[in-house]
C-alpha atoms as a PDB file:
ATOM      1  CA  UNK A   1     -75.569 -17.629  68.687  1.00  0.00           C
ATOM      2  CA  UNK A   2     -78.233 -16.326  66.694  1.00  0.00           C
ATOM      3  CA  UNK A   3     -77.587 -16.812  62.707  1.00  0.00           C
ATOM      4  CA  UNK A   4     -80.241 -17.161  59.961  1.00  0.00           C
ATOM      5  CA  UNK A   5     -79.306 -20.434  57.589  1.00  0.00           C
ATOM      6  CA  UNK A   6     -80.048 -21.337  53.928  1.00  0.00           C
ATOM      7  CA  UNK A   7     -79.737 -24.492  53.523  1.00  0.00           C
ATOM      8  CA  UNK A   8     -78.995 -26.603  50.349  1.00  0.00           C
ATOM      9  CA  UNK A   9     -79.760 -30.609  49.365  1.00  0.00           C
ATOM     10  CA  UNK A  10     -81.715 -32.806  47.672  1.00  0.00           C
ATOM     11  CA  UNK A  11     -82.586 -35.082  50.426  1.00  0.00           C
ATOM     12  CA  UNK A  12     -84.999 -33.504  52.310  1.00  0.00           C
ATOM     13  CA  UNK A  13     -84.037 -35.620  55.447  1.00  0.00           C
ATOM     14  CA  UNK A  14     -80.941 -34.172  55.747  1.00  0.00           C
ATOM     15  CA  UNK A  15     -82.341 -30.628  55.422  1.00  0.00           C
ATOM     16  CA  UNK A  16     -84.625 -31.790  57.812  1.00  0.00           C
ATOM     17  CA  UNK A  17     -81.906 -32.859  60.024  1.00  0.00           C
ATOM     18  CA  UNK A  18     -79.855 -29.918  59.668  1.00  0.00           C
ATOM     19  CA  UNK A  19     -83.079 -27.557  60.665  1.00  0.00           C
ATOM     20  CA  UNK A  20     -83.775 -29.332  64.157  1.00  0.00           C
ATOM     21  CA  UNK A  21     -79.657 -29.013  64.770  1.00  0.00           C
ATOM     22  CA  UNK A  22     -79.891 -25.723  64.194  1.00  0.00           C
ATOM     23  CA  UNK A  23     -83.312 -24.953  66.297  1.00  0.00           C
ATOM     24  CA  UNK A  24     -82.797 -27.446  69.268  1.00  0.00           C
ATOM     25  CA  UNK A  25     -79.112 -26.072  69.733  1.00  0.00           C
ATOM     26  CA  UNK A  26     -80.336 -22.463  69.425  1.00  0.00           C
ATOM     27  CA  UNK A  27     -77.859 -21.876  66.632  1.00  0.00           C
ATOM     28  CA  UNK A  28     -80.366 -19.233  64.695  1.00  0.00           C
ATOM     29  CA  UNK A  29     -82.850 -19.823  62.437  1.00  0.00           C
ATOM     30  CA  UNK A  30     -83.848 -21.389  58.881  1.00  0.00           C
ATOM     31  CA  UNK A  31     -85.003 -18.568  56.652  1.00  0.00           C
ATOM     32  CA  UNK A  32     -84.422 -20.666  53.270  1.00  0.00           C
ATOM     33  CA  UNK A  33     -84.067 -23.713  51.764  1.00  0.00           C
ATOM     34  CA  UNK A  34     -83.730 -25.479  48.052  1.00  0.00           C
ATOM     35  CA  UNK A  35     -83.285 -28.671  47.116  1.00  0.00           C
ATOM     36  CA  UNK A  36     -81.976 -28.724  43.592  1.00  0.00           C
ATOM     37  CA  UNK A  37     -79.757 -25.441  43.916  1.00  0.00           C
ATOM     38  CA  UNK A  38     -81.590 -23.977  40.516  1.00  0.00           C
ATOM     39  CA  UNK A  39     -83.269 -21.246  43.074  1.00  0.00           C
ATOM     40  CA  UNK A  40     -80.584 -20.891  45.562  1.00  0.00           C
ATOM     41  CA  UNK A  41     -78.653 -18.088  44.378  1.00  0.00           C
ATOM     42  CA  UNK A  42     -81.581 -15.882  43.506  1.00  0.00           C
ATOM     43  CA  UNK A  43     -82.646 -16.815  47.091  1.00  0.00           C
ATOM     44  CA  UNK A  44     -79.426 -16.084  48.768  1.00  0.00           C
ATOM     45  CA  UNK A  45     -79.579 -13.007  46.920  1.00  0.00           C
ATOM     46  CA  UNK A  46     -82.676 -11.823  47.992  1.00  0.00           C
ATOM     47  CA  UNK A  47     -82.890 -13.283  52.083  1.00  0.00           C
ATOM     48  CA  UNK A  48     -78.750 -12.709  52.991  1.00  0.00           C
ATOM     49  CA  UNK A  49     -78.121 -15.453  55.313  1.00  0.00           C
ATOM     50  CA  UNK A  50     -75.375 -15.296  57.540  1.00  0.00           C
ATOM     51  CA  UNK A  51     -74.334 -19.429  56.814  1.00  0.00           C
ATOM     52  CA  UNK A  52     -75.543 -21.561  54.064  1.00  0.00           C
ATOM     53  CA  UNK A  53     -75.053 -25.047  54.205  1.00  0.00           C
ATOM     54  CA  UNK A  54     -74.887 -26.260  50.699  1.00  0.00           C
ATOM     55  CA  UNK A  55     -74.381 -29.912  49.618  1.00  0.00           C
ATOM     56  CA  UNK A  56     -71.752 -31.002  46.839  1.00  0.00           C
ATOM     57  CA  UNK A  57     -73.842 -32.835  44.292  1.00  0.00           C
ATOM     58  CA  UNK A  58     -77.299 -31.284  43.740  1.00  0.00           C
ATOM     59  CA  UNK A  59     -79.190 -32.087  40.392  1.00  0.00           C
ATOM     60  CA  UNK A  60     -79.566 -28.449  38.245  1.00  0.00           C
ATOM     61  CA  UNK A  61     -76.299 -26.941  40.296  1.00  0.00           C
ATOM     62  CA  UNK A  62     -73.605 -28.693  42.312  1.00  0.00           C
ATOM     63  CA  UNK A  63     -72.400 -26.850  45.294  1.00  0.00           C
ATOM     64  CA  UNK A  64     -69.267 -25.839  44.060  1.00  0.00           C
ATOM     65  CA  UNK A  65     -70.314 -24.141  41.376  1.00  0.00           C
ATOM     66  CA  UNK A  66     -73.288 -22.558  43.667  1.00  0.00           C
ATOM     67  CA  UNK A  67     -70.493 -21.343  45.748  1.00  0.00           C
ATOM     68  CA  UNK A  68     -68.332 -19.955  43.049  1.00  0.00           C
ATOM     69  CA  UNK A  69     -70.872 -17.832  41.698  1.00  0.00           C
ATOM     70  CA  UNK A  70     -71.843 -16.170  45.229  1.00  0.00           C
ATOM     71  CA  UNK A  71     -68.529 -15.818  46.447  1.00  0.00           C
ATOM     72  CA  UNK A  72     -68.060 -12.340  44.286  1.00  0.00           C
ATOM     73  CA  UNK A  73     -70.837 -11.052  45.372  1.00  0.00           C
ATOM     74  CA  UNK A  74     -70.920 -12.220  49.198  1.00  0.00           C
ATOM     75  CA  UNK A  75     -67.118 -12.044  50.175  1.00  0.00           C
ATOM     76  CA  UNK A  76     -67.502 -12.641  53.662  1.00  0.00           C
ATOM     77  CA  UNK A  77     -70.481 -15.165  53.511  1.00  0.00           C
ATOM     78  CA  UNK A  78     -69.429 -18.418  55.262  1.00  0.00           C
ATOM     79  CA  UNK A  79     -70.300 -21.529  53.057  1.00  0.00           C
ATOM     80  CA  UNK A  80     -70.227 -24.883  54.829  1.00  0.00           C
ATOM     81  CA  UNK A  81     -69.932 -27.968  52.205  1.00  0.00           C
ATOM     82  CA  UNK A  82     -71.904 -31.347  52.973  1.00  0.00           C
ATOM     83  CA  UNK A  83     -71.387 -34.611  51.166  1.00  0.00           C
ATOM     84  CA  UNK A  84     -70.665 -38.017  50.749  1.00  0.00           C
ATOM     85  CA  UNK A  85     -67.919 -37.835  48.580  1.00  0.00           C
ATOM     86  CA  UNK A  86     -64.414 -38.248  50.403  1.00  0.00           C
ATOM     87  CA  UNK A  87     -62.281 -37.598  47.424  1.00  0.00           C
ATOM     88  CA  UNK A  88     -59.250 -35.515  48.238  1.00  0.00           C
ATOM     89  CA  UNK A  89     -59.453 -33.707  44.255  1.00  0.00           C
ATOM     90  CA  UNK A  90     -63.110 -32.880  44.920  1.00  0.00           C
ATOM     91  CA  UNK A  91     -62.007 -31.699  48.589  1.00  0.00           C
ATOM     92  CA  UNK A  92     -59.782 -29.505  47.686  1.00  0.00           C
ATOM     93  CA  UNK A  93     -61.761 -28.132  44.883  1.00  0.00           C
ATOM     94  CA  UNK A  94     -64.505 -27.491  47.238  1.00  0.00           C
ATOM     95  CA  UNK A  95     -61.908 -25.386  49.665  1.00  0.00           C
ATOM     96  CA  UNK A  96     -60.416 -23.348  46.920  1.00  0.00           C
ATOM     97  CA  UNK A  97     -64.269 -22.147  45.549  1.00  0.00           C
ATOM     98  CA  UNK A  98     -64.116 -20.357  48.716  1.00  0.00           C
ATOM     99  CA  UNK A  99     -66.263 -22.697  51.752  1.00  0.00           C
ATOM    100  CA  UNK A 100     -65.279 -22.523  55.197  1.00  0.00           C
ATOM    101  CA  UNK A 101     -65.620 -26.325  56.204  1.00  0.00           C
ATOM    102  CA  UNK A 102     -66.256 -29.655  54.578  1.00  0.00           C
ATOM    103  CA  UNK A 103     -68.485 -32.017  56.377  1.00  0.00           C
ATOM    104  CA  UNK A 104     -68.804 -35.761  55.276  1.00  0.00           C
ATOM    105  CA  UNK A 105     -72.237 -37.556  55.238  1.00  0.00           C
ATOM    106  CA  UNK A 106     -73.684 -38.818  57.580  1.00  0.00           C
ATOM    107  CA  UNK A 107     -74.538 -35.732  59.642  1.00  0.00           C
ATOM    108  CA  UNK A 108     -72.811 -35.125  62.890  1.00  0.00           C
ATOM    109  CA  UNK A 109     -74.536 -33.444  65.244  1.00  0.00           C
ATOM    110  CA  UNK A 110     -71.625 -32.067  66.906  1.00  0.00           C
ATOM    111  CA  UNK A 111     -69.462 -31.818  64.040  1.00  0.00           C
ATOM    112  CA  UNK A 112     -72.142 -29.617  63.182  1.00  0.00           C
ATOM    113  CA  UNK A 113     -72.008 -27.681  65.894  1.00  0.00           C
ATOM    114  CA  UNK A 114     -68.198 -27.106  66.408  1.00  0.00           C
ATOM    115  CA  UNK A 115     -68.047 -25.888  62.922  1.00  0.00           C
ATOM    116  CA  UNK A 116     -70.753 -23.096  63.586  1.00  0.00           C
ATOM    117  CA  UNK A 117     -68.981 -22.270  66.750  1.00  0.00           C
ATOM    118  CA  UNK A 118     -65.634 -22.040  64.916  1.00  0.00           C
ATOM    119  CA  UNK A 119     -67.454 -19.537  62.295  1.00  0.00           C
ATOM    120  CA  UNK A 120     -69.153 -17.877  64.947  1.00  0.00           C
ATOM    121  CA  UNK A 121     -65.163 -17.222  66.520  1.00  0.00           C
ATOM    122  CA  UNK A 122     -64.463 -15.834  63.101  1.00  0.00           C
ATOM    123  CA  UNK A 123     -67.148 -13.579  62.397  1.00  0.00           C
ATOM    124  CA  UNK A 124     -66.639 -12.145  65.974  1.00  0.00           C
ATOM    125  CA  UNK A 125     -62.448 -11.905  65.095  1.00  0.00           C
ATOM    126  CA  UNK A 126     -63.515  -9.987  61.739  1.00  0.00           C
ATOM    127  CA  UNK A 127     -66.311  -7.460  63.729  1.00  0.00           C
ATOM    128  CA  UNK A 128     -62.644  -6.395  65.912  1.00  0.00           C
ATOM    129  CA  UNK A 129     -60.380  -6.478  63.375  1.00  0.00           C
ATOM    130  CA  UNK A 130     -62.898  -4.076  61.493  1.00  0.00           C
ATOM    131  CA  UNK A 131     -63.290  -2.157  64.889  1.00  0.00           C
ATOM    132  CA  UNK A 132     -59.826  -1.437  64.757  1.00  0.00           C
ATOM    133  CA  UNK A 133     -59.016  -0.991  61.321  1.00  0.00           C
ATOM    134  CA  UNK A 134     -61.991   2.056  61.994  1.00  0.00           C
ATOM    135  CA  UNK A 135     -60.596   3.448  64.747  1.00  0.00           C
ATOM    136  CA  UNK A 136     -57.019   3.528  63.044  1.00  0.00           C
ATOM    137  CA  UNK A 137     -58.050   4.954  59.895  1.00  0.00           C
ATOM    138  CA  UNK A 138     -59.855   7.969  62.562  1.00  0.00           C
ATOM    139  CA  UNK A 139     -55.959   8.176  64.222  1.00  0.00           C
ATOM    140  CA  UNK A 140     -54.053   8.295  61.267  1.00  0.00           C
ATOM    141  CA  UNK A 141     -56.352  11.439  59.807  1.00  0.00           C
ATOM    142  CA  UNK A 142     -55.388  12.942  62.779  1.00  0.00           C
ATOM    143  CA  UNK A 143     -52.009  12.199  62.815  1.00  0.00           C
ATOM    144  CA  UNK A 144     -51.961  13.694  59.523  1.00  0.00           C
ATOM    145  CA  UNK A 145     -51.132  16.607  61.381  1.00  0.00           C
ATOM    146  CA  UNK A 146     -47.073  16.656  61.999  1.00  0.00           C
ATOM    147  CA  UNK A 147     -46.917  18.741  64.781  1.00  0.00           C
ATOM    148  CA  UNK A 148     -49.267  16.481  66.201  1.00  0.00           C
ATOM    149  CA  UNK A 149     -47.184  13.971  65.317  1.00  0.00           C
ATOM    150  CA  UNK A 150     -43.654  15.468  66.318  1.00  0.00           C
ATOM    151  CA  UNK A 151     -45.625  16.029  69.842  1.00  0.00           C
ATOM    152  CA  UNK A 152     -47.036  12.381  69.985  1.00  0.00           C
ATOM    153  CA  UNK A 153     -43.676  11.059  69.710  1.00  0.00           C
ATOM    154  CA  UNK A 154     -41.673  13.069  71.950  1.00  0.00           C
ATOM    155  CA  UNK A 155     -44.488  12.451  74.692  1.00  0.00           C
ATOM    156  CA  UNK A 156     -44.024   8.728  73.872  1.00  0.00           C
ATOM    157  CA  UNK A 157     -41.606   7.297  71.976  1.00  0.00           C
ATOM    158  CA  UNK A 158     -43.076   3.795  71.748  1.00  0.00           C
ATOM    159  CA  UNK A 159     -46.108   5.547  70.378  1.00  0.00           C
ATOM    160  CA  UNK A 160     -45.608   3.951  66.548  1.00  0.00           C
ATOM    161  CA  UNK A 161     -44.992   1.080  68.272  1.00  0.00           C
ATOM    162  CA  UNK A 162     -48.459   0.321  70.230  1.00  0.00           C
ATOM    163  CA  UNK A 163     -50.351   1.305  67.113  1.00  0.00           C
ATOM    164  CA  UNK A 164     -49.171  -1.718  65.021  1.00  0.00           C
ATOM    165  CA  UNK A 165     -49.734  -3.810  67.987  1.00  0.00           C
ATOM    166  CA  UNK A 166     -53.483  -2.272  68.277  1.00  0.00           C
ATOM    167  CA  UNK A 167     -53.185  -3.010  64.380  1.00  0.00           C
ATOM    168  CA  UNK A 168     -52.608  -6.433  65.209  1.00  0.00           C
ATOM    169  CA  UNK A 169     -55.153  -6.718  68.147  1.00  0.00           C
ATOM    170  CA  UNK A 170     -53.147  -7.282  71.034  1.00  0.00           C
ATOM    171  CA  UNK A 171     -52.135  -3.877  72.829  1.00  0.00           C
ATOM    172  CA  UNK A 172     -54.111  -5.028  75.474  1.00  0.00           C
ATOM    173  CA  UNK A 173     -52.472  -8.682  75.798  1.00  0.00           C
ATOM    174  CA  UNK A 174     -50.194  -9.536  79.050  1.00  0.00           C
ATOM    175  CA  UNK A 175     -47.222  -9.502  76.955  1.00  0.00           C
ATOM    176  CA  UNK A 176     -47.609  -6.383  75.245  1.00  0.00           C
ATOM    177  CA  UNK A 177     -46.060  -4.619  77.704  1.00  0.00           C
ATOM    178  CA  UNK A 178     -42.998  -7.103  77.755  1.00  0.00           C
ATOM    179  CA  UNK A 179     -42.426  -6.396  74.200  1.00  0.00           C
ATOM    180  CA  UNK A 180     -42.560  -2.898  74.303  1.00  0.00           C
ATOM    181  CA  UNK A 181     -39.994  -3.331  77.273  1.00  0.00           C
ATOM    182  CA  UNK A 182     -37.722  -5.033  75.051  1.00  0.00           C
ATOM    183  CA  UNK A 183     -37.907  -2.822  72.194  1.00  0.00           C
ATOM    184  CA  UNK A 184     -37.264   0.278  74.635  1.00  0.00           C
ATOM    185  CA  UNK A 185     -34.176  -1.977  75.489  1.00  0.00           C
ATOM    186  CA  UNK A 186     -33.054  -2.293  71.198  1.00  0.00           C
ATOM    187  CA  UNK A 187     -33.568   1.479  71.029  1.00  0.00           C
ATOM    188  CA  UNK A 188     -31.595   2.139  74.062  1.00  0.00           C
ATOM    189  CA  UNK A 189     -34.244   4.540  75.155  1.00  0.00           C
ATOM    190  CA  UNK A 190     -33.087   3.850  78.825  1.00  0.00           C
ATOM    191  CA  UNK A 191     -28.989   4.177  78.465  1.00  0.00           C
ATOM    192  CA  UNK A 192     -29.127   6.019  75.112  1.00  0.00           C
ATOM    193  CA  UNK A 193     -27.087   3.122  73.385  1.00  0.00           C
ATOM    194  CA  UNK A 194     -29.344   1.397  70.654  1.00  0.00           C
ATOM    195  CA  UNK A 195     -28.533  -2.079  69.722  1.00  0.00           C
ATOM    196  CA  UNK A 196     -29.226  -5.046  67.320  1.00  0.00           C
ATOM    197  CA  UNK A 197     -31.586  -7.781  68.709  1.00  0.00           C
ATOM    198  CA  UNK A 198     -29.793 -10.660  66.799  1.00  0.00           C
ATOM    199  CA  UNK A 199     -26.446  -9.706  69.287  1.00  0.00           C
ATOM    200  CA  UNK A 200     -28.420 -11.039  72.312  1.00  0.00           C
ATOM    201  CA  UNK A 201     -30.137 -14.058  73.144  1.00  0.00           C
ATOM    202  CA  UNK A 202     -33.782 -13.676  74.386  1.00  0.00           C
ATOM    203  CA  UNK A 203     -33.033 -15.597  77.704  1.00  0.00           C
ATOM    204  CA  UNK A 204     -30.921 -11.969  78.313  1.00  0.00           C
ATOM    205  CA  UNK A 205     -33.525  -9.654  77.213  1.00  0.00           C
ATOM    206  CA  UNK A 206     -36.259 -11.526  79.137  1.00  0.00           C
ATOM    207  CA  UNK A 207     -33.590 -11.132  82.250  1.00  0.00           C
ATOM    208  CA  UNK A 208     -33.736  -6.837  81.177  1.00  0.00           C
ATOM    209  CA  UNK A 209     -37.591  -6.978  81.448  1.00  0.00           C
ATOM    210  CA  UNK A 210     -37.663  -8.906  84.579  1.00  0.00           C
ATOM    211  CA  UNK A 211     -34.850  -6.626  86.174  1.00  0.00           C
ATOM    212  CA  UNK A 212     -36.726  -3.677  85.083  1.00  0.00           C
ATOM    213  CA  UNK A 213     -39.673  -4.703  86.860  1.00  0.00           C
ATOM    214  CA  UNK A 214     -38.187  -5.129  89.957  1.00  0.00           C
ATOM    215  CA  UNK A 215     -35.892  -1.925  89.541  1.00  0.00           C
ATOM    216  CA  UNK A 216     -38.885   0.370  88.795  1.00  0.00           C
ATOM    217  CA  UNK A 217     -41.970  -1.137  90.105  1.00  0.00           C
ATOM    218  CA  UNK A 218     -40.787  -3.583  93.024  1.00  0.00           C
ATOM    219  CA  UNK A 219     -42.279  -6.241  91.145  1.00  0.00           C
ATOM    220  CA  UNK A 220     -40.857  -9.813  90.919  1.00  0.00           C
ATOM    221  CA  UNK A 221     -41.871 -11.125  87.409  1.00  0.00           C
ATOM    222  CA  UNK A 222     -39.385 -14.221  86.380  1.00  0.00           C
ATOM    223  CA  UNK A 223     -37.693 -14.687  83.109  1.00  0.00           C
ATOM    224  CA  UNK A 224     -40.378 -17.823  82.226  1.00  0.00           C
ATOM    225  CA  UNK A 225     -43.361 -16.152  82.779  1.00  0.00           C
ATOM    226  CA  UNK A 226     -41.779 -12.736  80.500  1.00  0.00           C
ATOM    227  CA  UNK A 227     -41.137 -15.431  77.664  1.00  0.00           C
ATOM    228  CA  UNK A 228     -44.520 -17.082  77.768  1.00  0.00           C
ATOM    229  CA  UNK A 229     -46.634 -13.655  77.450  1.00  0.00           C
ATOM    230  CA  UNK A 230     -44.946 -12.812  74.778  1.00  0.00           C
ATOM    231  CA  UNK A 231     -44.911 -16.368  73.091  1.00  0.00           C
ATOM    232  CA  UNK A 232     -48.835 -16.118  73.705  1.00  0.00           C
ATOM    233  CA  UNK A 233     -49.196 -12.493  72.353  1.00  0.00           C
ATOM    234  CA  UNK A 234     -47.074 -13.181  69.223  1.00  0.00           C
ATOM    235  CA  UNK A 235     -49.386 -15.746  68.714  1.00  0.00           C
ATOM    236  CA  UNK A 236     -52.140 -14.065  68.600  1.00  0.00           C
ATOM    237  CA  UNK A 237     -50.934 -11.964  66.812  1.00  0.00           C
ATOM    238  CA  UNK A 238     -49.910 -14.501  64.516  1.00  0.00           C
ATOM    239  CA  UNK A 239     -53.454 -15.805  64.429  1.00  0.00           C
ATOM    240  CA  UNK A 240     -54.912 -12.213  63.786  1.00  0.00           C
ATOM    241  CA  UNK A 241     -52.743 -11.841  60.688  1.00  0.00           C
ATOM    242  CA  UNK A 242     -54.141 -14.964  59.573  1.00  0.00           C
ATOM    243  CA  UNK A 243     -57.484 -14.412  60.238  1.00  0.00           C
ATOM    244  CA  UNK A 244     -57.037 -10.843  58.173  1.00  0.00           C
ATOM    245  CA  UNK A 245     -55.364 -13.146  55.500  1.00  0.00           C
ATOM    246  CA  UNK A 246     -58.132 -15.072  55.239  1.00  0.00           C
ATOM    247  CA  UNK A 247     -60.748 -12.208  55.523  1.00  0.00           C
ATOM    248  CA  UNK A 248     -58.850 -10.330  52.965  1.00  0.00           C
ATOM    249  CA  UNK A 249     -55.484 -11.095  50.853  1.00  0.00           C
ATOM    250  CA  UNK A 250     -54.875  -7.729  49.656  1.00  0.00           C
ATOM    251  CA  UNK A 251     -55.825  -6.454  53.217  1.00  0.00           C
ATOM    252  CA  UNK A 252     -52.999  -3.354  54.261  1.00  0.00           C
ATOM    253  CA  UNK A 253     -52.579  -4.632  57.694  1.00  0.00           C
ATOM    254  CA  UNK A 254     -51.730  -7.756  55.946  1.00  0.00           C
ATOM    255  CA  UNK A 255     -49.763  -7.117  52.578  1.00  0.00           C
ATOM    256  CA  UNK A 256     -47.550  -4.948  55.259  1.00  0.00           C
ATOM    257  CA  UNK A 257     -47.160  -7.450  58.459  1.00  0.00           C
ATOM    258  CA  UNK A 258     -46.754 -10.694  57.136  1.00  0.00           C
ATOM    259  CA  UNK A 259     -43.409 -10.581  55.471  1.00  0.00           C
ATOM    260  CA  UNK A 260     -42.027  -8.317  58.170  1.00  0.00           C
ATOM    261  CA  UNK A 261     -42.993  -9.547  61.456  1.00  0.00           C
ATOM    262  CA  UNK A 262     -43.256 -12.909  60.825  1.00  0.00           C
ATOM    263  CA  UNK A 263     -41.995 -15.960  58.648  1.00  0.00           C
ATOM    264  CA  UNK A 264     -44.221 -15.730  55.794  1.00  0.00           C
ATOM    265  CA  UNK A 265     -44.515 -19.700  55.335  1.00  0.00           C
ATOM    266  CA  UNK A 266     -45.743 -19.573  58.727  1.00  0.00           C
ATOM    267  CA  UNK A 267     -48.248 -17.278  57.620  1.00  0.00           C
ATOM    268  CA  UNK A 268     -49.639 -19.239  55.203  1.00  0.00           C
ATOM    269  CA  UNK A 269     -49.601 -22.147  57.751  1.00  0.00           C
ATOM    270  CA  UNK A 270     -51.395 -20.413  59.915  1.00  0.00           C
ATOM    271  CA  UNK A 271     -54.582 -19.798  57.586  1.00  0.00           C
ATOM    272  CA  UNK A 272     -54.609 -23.468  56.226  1.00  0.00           C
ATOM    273  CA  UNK A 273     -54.641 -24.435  60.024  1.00  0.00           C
ATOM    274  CA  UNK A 274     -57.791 -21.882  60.968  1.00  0.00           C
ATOM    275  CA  UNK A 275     -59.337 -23.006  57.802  1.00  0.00           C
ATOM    276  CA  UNK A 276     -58.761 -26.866  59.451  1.00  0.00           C
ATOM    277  CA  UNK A 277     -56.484 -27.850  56.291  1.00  0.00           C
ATOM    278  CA  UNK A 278     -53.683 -28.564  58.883  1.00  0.00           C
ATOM    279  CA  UNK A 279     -53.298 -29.732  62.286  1.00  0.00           C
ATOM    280  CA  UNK A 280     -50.780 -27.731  63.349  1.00  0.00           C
ATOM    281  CA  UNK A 281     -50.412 -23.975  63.750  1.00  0.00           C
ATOM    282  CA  UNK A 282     -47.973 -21.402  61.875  1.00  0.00           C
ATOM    283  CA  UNK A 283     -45.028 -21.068  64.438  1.00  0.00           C
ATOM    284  CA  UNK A 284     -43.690 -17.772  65.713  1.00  0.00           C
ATOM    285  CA  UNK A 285     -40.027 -16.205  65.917  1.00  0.00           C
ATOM    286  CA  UNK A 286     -39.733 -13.847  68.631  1.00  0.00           C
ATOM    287  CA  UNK A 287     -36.443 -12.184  67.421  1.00  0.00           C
ATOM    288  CA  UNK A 288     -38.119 -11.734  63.778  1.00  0.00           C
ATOM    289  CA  UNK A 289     -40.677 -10.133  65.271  1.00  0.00           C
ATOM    290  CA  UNK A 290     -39.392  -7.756  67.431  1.00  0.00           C
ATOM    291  CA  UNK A 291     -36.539  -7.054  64.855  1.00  0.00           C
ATOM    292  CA  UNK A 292     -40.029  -6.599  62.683  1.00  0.00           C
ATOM    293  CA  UNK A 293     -41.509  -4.490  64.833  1.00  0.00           C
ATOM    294  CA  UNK A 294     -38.870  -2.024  64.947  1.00  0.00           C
ATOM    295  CA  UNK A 295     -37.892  -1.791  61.329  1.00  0.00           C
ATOM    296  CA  UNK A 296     -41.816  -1.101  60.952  1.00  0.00           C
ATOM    297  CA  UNK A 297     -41.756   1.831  63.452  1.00  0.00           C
ATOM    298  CA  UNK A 298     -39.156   3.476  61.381  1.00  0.00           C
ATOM    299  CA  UNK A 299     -41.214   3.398  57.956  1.00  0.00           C
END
């Protein structure tokens, strides 16, 4: 990791601590710092960190307020919140002004750490999810084009299928290719009988995959290890949507995969759970999302 800091509080011992975390754990570099918060945002402004670590209670500015002003103008700068306050109100307050984690006083030095490595994960999930929200917006200009189109899908009618699981990062997962299996099987691409997902339980679908392995490829893939690539690549996929959540609200990926392919509560629970607001993860429902997925590839 390599991230330039700004960092916030008017104890100049912790800002001294937080500088040797940050340089003896080769986390980046300090290129700011303030201890009152009455220069930070022109500051901010002016150097563009990557992270600033702000504290709560600063005499001209506390950190919330800091943090509300930047916010609009740095969406996707990640604000980490020091303090000795362990209020839940002023907790929560600090959350919903937009910071990424909330560390309490004293300093940690591997709290520290684990919460830059857990913002590091995210900015790397974003750079993808941005990769591929690129390269999708290139494929859909040129399937703009119907004959292209009409041609795409007769040469592969999963074809709508594997671009909203690019969409939601995992077309490359283990699973993927169990899914798509499935669906073929809902469509009745193979015996030209299409059917409803909610007549069959998954233990029989997973038993169509695994058959169809050995039928076609000689390979000997059991119903238990079909169930747990997909479990894993829903859930990915269930984390990607969250992350995009996060990232964005009004994000198109988002706005049209959340309600569809999954449980939205579990949506939500999945983004107060990468925030670290909950200790458990949003859950998954295979038949929602495979019923999902299809109802999608018809739009």
């Amino acid at each position: 990791m390599n991230y330039n800091f700004y960092l916030i509080d008017d104890d100049i011992s912790v800002i001294s601590i937080l500088s040797k975390i940050i340089v003896n754990q080769k986390l980046g570099d300090v290129i700011g710092k303030d201890t009152t918060g009455a220069n930070a945002v022109n500051e901010i402004v002016k150097l563009r960190p990557d992270i600033v670590i702000v504290d709560l209670l600063l005499p001209k500015i506390d950190g919330i307020t800091l943090v509300t002003q930047l916010k609009p103008k740095f969406k996707d700068l990640p604000f980490i919140m020091i303090s000795e306050v362990h209020a839940k109100d002023m907790v929560s307050k600090a959350y919903n002004s937009g910071i990424e984690f909330y560390i309490n006083k004293p300093i940690n030095v591997i709290e520290v750490i684990n919460v830059v490595k857990r913002i590091d994960e995210k900015l790397k999930m974003k750079k993808v999810i941005d990769s591929f929200q690129s390269a999708f917006k290139n494929m859909q200009s040129l399937n703009g084009d119907p004959i292209f189109e009409m041609n795409r899908l007769e040469q592969d009618p999963l074809a709508s299928a594997k671009e909203i699981l690019s969409h939601l990062g995992v077309i490359s997962d283990a699973g993927t290719k169990d899914i798509l299996h499935v669906v073929e099987f809902i469509l009745g691409l193979d015996d030209g009988i299409r059917k409803k997902v909610l007549d069959y339980r998954l233990s029989e679908l997973y038993t169509y995959v695994s058959d169809k392995y050995e039928r076609e490829k000689g390979e000997i893939v059991n119903e238990k290890t079909i169930e747990q690539r997909i479990r894993r690549t829903i859930g990915q996929a269930l984390e990607t949507i969250g992350e995009i959540g996060l990232d964005d609200y009004e994000n198109i990926y988002f706005d049209r995969y959340a309600n569809t392919l999954f449980e939205f509560r579990e949506v939500r629970k999945e983004m107060e759970y990468l925030k670290h607001r909950s200790k458990d993860p949003g859950k998954i429902n295979i038949k929602k999302f495979i019923a999902g997925l299809i109802i999608e590839m018809n739009k």
